[in-house]
PDB file of N, CA and C in Angstrom:
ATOM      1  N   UNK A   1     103.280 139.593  43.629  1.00  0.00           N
ATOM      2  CA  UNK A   1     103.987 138.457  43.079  1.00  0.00           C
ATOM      3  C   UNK A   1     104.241 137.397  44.154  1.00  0.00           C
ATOM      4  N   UNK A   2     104.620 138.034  45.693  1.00  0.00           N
ATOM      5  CA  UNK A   2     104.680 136.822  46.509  1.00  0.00           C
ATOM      6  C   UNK A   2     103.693 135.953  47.013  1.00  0.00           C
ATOM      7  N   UNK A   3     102.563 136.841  47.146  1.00  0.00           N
ATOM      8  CA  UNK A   3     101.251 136.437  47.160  1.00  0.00           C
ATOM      9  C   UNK A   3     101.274 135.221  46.011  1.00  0.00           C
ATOM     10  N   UNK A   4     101.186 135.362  45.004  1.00  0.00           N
ATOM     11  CA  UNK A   4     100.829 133.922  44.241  1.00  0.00           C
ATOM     12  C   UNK A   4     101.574 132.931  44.026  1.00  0.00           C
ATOM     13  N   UNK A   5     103.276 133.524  44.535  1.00  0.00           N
ATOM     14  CA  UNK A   5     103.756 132.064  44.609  1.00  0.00           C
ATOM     15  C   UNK A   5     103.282 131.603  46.356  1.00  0.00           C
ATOM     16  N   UNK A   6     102.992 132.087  47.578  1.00  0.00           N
ATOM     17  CA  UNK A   6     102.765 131.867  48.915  1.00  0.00           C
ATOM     18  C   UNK A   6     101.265 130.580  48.495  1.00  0.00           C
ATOM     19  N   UNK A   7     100.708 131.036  47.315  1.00  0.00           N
ATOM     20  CA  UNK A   7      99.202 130.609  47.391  1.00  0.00           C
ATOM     21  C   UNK A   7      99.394 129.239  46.493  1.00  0.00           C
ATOM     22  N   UNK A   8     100.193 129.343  45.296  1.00  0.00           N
ATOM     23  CA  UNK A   8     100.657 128.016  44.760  1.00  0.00           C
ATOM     24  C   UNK A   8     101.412 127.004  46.233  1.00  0.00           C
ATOM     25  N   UNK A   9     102.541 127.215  46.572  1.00  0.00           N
ATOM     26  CA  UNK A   9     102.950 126.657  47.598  1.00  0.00           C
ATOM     27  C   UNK A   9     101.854 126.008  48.436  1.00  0.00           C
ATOM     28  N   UNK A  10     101.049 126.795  48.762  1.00  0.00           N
ATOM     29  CA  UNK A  10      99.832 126.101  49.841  1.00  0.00           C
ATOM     30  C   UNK A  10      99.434 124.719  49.078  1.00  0.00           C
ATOM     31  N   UNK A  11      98.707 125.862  47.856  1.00  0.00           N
ATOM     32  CA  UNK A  11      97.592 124.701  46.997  1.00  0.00           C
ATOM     33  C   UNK A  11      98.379 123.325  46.610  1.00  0.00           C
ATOM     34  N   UNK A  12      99.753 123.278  46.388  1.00  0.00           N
ATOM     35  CA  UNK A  12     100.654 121.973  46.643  1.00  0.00           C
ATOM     36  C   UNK A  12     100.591 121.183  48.054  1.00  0.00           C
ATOM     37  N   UNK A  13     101.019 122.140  48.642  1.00  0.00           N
ATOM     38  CA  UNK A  13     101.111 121.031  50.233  1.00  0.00           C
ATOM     39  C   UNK A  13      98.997 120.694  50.133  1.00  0.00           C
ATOM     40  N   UNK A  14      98.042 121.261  49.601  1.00  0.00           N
ATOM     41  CA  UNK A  14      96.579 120.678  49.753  1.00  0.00           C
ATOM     42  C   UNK A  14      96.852 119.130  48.769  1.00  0.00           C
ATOM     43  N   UNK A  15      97.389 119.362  48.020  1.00  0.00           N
ATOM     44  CA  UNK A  15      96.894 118.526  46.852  1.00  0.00           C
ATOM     45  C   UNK A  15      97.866 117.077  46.809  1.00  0.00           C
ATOM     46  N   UNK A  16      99.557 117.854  47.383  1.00  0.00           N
ATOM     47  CA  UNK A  16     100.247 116.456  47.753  1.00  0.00           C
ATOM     48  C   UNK A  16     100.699 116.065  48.885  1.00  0.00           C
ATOM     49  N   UNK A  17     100.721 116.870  49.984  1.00  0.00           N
ATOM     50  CA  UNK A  17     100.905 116.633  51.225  1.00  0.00           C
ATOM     51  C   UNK A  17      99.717 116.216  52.571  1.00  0.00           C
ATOM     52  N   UNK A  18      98.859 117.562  52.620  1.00  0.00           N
ATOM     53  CA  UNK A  18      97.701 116.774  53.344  1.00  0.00           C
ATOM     54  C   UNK A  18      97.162 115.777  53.012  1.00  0.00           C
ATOM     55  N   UNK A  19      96.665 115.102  52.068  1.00  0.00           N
ATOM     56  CA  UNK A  19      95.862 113.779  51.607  1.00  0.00           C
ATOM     57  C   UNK A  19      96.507 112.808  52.360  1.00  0.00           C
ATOM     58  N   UNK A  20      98.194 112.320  52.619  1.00  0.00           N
ATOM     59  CA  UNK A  20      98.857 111.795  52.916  1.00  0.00           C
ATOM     60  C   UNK A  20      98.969 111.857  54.560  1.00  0.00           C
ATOM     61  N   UNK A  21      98.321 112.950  55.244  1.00  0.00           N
ATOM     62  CA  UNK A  21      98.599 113.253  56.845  1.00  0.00           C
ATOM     63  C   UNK A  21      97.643 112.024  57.153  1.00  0.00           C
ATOM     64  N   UNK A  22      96.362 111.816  56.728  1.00  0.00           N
ATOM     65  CA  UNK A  22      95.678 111.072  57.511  1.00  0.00           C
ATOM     66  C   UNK A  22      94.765 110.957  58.145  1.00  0.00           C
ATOM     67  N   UNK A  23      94.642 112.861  58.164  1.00  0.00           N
ATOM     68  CA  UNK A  23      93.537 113.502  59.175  1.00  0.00           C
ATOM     69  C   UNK A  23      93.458 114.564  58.695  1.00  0.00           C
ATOM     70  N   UNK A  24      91.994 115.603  59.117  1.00  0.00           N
ATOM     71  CA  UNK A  24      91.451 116.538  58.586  1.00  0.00           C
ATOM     72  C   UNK A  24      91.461 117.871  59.534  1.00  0.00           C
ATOM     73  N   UNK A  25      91.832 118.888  59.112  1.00  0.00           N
ATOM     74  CA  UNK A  25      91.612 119.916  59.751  1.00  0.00           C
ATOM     75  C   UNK A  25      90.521 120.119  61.492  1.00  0.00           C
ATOM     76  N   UNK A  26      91.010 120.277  62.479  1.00  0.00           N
ATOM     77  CA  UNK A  26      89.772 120.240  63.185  1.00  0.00           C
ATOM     78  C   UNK A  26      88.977 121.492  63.228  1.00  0.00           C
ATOM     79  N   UNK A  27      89.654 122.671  62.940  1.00  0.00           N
ATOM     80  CA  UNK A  27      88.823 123.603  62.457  1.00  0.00           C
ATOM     81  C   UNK A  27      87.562 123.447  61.815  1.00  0.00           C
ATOM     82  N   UNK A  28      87.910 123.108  60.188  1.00  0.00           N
ATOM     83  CA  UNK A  28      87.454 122.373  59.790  1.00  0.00           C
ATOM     84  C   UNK A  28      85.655 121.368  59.857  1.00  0.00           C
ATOM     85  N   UNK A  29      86.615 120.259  61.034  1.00  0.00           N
ATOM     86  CA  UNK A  29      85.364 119.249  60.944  1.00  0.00           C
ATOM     87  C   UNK A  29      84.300 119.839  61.943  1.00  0.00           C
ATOM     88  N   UNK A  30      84.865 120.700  63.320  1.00  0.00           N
ATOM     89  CA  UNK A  30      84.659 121.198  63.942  1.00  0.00           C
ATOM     90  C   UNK A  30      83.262 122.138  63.881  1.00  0.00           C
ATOM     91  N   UNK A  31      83.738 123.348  62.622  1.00  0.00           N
ATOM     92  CA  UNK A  31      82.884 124.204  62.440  1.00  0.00           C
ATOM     93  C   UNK A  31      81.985 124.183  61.260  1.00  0.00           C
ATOM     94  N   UNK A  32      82.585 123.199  60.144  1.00  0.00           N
ATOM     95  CA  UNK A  32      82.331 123.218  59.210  1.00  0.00           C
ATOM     96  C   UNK A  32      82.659 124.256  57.778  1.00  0.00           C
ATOM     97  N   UNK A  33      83.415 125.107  58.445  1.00  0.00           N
ATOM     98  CA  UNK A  33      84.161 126.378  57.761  1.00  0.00           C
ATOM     99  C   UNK A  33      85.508 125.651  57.042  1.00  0.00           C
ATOM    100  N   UNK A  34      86.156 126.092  56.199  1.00  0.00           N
ATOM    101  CA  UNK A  34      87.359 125.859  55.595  1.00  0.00           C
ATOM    102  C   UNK A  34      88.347 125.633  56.106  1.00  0.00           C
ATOM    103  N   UNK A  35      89.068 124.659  56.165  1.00  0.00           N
ATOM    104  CA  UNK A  35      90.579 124.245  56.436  1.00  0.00           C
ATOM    105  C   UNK A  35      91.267 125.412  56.735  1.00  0.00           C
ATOM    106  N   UNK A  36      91.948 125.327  57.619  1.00  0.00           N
ATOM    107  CA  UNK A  36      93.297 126.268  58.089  1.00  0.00           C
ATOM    108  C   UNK A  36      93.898 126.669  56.950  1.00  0.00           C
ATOM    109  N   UNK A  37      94.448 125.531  55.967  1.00  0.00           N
ATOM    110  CA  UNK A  37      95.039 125.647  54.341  1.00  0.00           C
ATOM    111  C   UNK A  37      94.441 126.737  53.418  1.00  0.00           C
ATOM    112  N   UNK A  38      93.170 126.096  53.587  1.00  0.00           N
ATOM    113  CA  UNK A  38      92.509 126.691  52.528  1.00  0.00           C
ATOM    114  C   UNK A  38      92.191 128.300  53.342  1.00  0.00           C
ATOM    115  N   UNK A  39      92.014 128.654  54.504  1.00  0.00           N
ATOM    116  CA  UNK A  39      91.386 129.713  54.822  1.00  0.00           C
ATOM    117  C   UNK A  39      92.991 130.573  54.554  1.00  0.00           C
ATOM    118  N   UNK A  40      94.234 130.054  54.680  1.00  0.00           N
ATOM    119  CA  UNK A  40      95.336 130.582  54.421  1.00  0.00           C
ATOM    120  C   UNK A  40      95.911 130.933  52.869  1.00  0.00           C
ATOM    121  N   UNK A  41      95.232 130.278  52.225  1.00  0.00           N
ATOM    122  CA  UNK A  41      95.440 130.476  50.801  1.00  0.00           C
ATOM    123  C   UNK A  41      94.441 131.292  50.418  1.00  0.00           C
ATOM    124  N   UNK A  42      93.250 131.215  50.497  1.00  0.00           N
ATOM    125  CA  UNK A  42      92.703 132.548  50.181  1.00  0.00           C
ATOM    126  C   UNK A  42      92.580 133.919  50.876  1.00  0.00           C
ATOM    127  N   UNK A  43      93.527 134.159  51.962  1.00  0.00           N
ATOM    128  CA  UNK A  43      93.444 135.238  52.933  1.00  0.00           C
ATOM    129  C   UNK A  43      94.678 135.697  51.902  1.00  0.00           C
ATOM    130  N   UNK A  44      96.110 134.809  51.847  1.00  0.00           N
ATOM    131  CA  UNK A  44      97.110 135.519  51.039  1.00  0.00           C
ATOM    132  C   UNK A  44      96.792 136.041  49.989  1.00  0.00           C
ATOM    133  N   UNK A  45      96.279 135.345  48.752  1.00  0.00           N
ATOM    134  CA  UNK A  45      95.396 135.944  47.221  1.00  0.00           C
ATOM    135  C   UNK A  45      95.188 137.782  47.377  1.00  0.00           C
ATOM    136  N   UNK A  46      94.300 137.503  49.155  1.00  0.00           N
ATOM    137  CA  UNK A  46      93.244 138.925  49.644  1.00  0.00           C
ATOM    138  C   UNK A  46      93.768 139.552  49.512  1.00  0.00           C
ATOM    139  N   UNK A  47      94.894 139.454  50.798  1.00  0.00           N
ATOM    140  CA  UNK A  47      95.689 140.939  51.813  1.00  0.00           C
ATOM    141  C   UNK A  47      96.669 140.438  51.957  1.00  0.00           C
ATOM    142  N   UNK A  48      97.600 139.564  51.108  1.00  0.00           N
ATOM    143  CA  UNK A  48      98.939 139.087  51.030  1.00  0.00           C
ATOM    144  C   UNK A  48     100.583 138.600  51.868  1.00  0.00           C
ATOM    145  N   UNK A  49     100.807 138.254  52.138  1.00  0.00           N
ATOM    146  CA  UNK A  49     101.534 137.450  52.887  1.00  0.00           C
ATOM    147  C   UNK A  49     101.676 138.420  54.038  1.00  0.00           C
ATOM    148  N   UNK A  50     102.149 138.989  54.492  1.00  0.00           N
ATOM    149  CA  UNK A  50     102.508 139.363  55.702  1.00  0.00           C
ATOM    150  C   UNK A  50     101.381 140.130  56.086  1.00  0.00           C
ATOM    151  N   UNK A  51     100.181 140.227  55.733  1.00  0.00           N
ATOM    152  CA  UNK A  51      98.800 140.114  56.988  1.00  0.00           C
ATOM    153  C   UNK A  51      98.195 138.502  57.708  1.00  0.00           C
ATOM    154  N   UNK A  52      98.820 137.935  56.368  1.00  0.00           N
ATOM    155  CA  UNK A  52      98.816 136.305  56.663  1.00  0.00           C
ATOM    156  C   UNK A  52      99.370 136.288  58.301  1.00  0.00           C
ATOM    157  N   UNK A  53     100.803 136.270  57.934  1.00  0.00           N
ATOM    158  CA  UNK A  53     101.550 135.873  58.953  1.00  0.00           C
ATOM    159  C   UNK A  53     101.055 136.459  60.471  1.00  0.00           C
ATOM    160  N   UNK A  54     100.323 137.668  60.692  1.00  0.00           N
ATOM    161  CA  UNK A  54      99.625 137.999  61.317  1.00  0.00           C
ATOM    162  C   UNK A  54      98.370 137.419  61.625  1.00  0.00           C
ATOM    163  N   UNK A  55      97.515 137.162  61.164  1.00  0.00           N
ATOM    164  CA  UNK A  55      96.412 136.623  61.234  1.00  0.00           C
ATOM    165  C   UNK A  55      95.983 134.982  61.594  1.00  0.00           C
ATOM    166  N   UNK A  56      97.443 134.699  61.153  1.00  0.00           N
ATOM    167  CA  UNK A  56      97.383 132.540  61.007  1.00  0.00           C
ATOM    168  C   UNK A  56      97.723 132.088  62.322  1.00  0.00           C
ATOM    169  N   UNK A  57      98.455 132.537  63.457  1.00  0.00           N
ATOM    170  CA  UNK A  57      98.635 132.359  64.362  1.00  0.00           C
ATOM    171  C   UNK A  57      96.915 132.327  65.226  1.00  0.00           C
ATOM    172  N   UNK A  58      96.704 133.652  65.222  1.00  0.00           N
ATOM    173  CA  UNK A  58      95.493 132.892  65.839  1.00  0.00           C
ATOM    174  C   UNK A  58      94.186 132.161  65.390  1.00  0.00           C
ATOM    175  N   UNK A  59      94.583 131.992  63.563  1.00  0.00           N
ATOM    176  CA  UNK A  59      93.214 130.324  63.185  1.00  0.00           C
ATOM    177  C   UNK A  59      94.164 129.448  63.850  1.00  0.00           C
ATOM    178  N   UNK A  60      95.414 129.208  63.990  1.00  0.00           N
ATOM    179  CA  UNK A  60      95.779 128.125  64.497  1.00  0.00           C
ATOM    180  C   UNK A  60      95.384 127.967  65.928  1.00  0.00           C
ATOM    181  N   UNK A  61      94.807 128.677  66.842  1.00  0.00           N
ATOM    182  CA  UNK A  61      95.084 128.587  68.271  1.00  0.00           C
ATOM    183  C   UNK A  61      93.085 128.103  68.493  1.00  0.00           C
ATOM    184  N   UNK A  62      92.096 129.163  67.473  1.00  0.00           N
ATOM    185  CA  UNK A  62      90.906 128.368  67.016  1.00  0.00           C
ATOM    186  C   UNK A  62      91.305 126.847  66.458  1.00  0.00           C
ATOM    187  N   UNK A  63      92.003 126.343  65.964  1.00  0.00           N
ATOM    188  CA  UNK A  63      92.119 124.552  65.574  1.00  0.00           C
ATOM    189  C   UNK A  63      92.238 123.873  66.240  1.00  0.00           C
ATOM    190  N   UNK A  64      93.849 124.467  66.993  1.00  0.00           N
ATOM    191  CA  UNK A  64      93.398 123.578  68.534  1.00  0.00           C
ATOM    192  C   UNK A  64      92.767 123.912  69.451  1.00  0.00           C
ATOM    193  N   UNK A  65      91.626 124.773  69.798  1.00  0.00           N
ATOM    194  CA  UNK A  65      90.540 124.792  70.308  1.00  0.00           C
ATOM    195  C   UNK A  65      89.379 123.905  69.866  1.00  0.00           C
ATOM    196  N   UNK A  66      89.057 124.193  68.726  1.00  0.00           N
ATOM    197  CA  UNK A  66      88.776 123.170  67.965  1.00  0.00           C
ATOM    198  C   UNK A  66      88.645 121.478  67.939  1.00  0.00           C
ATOM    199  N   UNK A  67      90.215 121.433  68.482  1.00  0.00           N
ATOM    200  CA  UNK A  67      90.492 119.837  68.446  1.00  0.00           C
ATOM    201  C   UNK A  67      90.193 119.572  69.460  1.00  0.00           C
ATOM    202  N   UNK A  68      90.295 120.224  70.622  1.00  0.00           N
ATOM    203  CA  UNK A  68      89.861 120.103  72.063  1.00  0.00           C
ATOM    204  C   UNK A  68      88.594 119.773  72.376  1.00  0.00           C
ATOM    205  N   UNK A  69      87.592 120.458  71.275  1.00  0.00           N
ATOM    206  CA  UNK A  69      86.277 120.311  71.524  1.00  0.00           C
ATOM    207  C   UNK A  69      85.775 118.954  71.252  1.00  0.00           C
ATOM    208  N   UNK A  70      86.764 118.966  70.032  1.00  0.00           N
ATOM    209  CA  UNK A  70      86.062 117.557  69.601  1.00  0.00           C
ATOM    210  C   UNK A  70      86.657 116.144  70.158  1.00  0.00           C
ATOM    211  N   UNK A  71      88.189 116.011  70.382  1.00  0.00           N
ATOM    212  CA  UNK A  71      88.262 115.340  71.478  1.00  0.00           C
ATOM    213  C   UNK A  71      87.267 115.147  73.089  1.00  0.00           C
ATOM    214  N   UNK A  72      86.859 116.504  73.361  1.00  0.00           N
ATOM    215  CA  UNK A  72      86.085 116.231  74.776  1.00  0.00           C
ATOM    216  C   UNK A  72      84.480 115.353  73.772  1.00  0.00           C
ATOM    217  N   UNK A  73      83.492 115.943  72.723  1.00  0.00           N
ATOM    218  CA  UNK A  73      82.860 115.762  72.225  1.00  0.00           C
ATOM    219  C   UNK A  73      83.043 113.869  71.919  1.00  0.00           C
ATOM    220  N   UNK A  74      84.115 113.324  71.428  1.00  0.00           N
ATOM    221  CA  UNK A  74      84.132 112.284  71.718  1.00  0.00           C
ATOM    222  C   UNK A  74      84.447 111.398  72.584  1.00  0.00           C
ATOM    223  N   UNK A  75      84.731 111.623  73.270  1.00  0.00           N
ATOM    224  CA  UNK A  75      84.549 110.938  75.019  1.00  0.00           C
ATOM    225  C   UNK A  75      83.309 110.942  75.098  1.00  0.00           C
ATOM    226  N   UNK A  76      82.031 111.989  75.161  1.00  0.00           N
ATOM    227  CA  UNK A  76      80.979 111.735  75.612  1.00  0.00           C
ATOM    228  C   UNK A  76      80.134 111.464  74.939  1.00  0.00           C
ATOM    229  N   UNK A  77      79.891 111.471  73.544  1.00  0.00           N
ATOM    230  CA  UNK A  77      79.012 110.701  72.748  1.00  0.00           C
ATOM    231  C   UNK A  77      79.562 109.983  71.546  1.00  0.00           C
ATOM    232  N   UNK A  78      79.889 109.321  71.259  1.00  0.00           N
ATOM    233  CA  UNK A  78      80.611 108.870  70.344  1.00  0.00           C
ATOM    234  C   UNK A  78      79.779 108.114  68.669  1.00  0.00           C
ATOM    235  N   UNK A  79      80.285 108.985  67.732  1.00  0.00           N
ATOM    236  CA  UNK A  79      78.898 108.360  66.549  1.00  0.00           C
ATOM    237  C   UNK A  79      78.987 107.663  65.775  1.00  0.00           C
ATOM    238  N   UNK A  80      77.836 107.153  64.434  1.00  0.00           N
ATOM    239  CA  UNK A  80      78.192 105.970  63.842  1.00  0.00           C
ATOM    240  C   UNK A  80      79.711 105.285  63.627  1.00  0.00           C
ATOM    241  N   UNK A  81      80.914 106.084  63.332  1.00  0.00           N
ATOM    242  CA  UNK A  81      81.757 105.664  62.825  1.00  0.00           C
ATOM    243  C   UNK A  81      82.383 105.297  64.280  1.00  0.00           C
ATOM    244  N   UNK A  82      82.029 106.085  65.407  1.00  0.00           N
ATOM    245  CA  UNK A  82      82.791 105.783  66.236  1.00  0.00           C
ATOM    246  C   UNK A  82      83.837 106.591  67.048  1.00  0.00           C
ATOM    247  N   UNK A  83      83.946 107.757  66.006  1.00  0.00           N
ATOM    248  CA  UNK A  83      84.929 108.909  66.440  1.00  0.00           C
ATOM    249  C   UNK A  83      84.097 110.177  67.034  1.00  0.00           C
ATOM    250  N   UNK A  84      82.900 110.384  67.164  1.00  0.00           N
ATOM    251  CA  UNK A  84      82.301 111.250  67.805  1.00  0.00           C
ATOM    252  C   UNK A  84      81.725 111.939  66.511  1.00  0.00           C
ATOM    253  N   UNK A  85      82.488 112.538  65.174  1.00  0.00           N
ATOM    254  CA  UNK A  85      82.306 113.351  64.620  1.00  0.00           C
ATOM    255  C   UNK A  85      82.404 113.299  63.267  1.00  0.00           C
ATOM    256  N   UNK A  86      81.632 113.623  61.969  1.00  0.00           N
ATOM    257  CA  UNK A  86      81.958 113.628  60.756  1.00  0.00           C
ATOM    258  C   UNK A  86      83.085 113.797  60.140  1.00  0.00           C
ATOM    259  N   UNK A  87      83.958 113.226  59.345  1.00  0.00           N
ATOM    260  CA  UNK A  87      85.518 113.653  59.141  1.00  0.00           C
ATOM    261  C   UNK A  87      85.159 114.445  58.072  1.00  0.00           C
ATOM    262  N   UNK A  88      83.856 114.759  57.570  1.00  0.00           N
ATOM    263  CA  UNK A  88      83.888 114.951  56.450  1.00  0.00           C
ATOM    264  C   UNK A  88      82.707 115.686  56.444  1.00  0.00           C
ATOM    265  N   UNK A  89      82.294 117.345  56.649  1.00  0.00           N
ATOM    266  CA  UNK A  89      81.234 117.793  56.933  1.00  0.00           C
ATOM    267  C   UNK A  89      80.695 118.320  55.222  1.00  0.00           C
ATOM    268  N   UNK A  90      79.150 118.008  55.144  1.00  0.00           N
ATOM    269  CA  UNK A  90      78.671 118.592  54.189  1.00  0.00           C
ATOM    270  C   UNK A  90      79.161 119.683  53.733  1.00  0.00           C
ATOM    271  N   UNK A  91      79.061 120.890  53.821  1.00  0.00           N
ATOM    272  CA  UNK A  91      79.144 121.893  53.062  1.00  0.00           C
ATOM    273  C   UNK A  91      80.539 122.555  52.639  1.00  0.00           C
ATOM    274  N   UNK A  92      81.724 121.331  53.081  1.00  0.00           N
ATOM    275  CA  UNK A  92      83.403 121.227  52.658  1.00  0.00           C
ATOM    276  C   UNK A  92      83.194 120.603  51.952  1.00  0.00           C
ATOM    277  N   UNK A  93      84.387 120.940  50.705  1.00  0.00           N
ATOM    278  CA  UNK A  93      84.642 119.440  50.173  1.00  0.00           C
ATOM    279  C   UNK A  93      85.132 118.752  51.062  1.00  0.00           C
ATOM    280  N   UNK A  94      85.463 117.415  49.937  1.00  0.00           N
ATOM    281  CA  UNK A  94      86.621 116.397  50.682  1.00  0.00           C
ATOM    282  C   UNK A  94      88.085 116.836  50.611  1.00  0.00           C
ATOM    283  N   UNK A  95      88.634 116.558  51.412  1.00  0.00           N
ATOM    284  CA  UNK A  95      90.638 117.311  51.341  1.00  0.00           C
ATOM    285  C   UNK A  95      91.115 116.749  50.151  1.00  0.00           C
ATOM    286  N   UNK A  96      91.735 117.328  49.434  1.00  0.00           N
ATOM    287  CA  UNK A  96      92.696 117.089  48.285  1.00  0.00           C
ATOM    288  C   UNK A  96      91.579 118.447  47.255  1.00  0.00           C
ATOM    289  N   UNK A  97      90.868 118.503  47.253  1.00  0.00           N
ATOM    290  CA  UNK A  97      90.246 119.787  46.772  1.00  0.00           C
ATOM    291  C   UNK A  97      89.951 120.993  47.068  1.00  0.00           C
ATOM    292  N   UNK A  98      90.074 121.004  48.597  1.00  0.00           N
ATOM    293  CA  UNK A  98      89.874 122.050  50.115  1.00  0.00           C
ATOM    294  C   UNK A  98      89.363 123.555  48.846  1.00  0.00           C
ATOM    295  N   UNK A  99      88.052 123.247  48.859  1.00  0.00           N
ATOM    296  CA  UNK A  99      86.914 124.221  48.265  1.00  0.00           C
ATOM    297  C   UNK A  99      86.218 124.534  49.624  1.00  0.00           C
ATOM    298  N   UNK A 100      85.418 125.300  49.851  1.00  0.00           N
ATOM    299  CA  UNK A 100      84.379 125.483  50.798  1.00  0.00           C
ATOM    300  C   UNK A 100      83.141 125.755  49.964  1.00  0.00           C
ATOM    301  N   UNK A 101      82.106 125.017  50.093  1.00  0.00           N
ATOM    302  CA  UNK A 101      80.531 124.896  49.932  1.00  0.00           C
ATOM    303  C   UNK A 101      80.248 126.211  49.513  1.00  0.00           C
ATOM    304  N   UNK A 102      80.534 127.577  50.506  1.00  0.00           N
ATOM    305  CA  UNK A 102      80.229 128.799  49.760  1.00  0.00           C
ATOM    306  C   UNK A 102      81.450 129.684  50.032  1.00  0.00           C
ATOM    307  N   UNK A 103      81.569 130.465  49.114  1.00  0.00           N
ATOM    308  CA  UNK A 103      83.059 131.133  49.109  1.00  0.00           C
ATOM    309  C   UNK A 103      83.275 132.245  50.395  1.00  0.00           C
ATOM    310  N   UNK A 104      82.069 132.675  51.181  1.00  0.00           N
ATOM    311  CA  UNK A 104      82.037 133.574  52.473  1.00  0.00           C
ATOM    312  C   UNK A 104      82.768 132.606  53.557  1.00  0.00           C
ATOM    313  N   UNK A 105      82.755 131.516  53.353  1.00  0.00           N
ATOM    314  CA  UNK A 105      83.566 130.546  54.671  1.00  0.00           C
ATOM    315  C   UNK A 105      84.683 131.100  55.108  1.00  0.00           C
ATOM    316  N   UNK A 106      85.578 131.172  54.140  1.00  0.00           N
ATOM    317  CA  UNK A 106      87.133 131.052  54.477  1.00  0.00           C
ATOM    318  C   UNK A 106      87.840 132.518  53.860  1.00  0.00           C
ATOM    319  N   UNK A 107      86.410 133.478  53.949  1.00  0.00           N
ATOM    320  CA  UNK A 107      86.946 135.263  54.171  1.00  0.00           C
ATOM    321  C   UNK A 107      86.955 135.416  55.587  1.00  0.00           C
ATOM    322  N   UNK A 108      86.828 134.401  56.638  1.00  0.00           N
ATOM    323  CA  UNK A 108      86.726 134.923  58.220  1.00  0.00           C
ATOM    324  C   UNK A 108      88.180 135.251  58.712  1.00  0.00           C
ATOM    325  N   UNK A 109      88.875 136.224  58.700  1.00  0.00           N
ATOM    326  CA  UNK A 109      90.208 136.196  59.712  1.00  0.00           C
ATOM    327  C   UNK A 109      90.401 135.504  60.850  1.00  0.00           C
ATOM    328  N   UNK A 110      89.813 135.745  61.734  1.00  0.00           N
ATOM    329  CA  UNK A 110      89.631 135.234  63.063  1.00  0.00           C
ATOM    330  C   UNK A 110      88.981 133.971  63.562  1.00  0.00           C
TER     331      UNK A 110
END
């Protein structure tokens, strides 16, 4: 039962809160794998909140690794748009829907 309210809660902050941040997961744009959000909402559904809480700490520490990369990545080549990097990689949706292209994306724990 906590599991699906933990997973509603998420799918709200996807649908009315991130759209509004401004910016996209660097996980994410990074790897092309599923949002932090989304890889957190379907890990709870899995193996339910408190393997979550275990497990989210370190996708978060991959994001900002992540962001690191792509910050250094744009310093040294920088692309059409200008930011180094796609905000918006093929095989994600776009944020406010945070789907992944194929549903094996965002079963990765780690």
């Amino acid at each position: 039962m906590l599991r699906y309210a933990a997973a509603q809660a998420i799918g709200s902050y996807q649908r009315h809160i991130s759209p509004k941040k401004g910016f996209a997961c660097a996980f994410r744009v990074h790897t092309g794998h599923c949002s932090c959000s989304e890889f957190a909402r379907r890990f709870v559904l899995r193996a339910g909140v408190w393997r979550l809480l275990h497990v989210l700490p370190r996708r978060f520490i991959k994001c900002r690794n992540a962001s690191i990369a792509l910050s250094e990545s744009q310093a040294k080549e920088p692309g059409e748009n200008g930011t180094g990097h796609d905000p918006y990689p093929k095989d994600c949706a776009v944020i406010g829907a945070a789907e992944c292209g194929s549903n094996a994306c965002c079963f990765w724990p780690f």
